[in-house]
C-alpha atoms as a PDB file:
ATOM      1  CA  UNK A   1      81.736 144.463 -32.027  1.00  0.00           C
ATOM      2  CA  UNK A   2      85.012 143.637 -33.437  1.00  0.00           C
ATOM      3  CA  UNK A   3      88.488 144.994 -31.852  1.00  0.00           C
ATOM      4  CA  UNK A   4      91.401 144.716 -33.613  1.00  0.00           C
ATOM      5  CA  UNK A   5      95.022 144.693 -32.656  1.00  0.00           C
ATOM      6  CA  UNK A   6      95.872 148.382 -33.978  1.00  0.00           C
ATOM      7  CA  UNK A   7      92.792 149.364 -31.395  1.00  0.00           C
ATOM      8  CA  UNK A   8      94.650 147.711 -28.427  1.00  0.00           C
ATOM      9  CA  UNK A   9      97.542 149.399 -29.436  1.00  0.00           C
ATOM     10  CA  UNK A  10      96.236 152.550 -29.433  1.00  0.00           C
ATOM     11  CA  UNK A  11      93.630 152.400 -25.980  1.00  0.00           C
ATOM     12  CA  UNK A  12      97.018 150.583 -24.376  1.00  0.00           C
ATOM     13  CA  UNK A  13      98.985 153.935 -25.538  1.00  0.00           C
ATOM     14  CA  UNK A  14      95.713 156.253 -24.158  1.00  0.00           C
ATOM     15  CA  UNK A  15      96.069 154.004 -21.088  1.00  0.00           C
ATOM     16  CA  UNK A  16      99.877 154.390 -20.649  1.00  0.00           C
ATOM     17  CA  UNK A  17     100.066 150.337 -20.550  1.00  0.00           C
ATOM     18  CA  UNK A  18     103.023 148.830 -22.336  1.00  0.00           C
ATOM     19  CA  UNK A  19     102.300 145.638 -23.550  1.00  0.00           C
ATOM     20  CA  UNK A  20     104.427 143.517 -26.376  1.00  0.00           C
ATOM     21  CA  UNK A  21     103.260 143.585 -29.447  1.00  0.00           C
ATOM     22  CA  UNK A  22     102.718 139.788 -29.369  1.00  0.00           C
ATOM     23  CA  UNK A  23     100.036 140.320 -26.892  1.00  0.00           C
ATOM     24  CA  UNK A  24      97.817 142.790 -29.106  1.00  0.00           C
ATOM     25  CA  UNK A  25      96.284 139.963 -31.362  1.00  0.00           C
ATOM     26  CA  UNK A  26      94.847 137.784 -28.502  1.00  0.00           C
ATOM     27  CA  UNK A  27      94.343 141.199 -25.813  1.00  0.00           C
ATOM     28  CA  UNK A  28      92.092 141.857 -29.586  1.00  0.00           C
ATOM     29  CA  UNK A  29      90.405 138.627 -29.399  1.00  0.00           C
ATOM     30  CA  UNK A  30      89.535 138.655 -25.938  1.00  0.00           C
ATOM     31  CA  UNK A  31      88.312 142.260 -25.642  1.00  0.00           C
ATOM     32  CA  UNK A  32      86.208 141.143 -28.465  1.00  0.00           C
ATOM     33  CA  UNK A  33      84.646 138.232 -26.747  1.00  0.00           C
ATOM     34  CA  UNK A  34      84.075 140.396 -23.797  1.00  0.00           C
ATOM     35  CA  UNK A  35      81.938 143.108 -25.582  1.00  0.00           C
ATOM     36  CA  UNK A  36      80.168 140.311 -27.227  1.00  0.00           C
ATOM     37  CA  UNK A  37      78.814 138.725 -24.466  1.00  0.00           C
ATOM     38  CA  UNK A  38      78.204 142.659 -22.987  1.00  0.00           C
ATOM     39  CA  UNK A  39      76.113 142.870 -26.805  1.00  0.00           C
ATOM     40  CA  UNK A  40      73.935 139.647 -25.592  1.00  0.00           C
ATOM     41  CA  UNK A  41      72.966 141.744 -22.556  1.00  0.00           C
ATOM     42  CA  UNK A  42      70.882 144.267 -24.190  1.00  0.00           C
ATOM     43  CA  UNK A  43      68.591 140.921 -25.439  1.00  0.00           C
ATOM     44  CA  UNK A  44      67.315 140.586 -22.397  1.00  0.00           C
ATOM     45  CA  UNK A  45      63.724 141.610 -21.921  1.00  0.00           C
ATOM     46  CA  UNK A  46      64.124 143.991 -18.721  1.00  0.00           C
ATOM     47  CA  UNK A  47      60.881 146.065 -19.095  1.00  0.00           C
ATOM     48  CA  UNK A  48      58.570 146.532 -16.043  1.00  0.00           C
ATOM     49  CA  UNK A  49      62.110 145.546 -13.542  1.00  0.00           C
ATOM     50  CA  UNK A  50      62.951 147.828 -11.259  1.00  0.00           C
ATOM     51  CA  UNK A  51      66.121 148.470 -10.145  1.00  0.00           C
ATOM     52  CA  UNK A  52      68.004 146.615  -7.639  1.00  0.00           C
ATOM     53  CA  UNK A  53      70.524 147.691  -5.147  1.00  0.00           C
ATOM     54  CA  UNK A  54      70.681 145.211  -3.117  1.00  0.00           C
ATOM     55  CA  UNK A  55      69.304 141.756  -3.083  1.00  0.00           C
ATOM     56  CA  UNK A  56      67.701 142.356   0.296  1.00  0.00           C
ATOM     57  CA  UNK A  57      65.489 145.012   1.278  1.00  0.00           C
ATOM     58  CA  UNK A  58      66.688 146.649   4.786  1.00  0.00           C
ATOM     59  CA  UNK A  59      65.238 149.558   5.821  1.00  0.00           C
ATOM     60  CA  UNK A  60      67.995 151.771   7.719  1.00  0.00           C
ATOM     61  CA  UNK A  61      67.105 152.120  12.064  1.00  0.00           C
ATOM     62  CA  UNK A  62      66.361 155.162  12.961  1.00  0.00           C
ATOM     63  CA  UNK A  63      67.556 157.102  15.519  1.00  0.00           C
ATOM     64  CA  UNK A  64      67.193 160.538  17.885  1.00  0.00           C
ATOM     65  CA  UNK A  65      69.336 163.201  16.661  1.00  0.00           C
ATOM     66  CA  UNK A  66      71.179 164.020  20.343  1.00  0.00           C
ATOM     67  CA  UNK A  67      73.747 166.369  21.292  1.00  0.00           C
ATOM     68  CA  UNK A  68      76.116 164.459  23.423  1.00  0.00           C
ATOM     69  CA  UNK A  69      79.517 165.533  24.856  1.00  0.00           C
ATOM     70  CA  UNK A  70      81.612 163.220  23.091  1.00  0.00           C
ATOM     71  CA  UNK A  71      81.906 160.479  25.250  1.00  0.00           C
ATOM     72  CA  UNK A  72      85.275 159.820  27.900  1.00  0.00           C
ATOM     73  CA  UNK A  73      88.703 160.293  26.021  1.00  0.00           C
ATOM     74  CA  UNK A  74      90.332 157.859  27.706  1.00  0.00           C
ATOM     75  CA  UNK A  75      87.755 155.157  26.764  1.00  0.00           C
ATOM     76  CA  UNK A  76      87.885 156.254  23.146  1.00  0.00           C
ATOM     77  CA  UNK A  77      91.967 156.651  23.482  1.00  0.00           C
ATOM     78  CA  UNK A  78      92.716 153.338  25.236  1.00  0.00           C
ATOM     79  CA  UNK A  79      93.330 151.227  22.403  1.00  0.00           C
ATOM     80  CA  UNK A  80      95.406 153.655  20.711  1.00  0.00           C
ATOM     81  CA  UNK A  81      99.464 152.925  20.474  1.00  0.00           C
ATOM     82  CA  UNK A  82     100.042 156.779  20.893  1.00  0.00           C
ATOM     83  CA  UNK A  83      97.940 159.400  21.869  1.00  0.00           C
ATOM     84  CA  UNK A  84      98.511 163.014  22.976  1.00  0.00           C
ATOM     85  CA  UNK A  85      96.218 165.574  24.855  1.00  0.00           C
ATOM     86  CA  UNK A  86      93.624 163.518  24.217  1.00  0.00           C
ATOM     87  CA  UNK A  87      94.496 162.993  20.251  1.00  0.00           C
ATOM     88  CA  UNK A  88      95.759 160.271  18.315  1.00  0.00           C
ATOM     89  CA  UNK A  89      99.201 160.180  16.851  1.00  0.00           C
ATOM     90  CA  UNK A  90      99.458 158.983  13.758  1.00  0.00           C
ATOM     91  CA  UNK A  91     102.885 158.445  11.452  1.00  0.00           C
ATOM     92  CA  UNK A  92     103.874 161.261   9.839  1.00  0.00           C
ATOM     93  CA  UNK A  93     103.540 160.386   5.795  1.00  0.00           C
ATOM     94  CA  UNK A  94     104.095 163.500   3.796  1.00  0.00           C
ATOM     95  CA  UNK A  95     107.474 165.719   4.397  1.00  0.00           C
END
């Protein structure tokens, strides 16, 4: 699949990206190359493969759904820089 530079221009406008119009030609090229070698992808024989999420199989540990109280505050507080009855303080970041 071909891209060309007035394709760049406009997915860089869609995008909001300002790039130089100098840059469109080779952005073209490359993008080009890229979807190309995504092209040689769909060669590749993947019938009878099922799907991979991880490259090792690990089977989540189980464990007993308890009720618990919580634990002690002050164990779970004592690395905090600022705490309050028995919450953290955090920065304030929106007025």
């Amino acid at each position: 699949m071909a891209i060309d530079a007035a394709t760049v221009r406009k997915v860089a406008r869609l995008a909001r990206i300002a790039e130089p119009e100098e840059r469109l030609e080779p952005l073209a090229r490359e993008l080009s190359g890229i979807l190309d070698w995504i092209e040689q992808l769909n060669e590749v024989d993947t019938d009878g493969v099922e799907p991979m999420t991880t490259a090792i199989h690990t089977p989540l540990p189980m464990r007993d759904d308890v009720v618990t109280d919580g634990g002690d505050p002050a164990k779970v507080l004592s690395n905090a820089p600022r705490s309050v009855n028995n919450f953290f303080v955090v920065p304030k970041v929106v007025e």
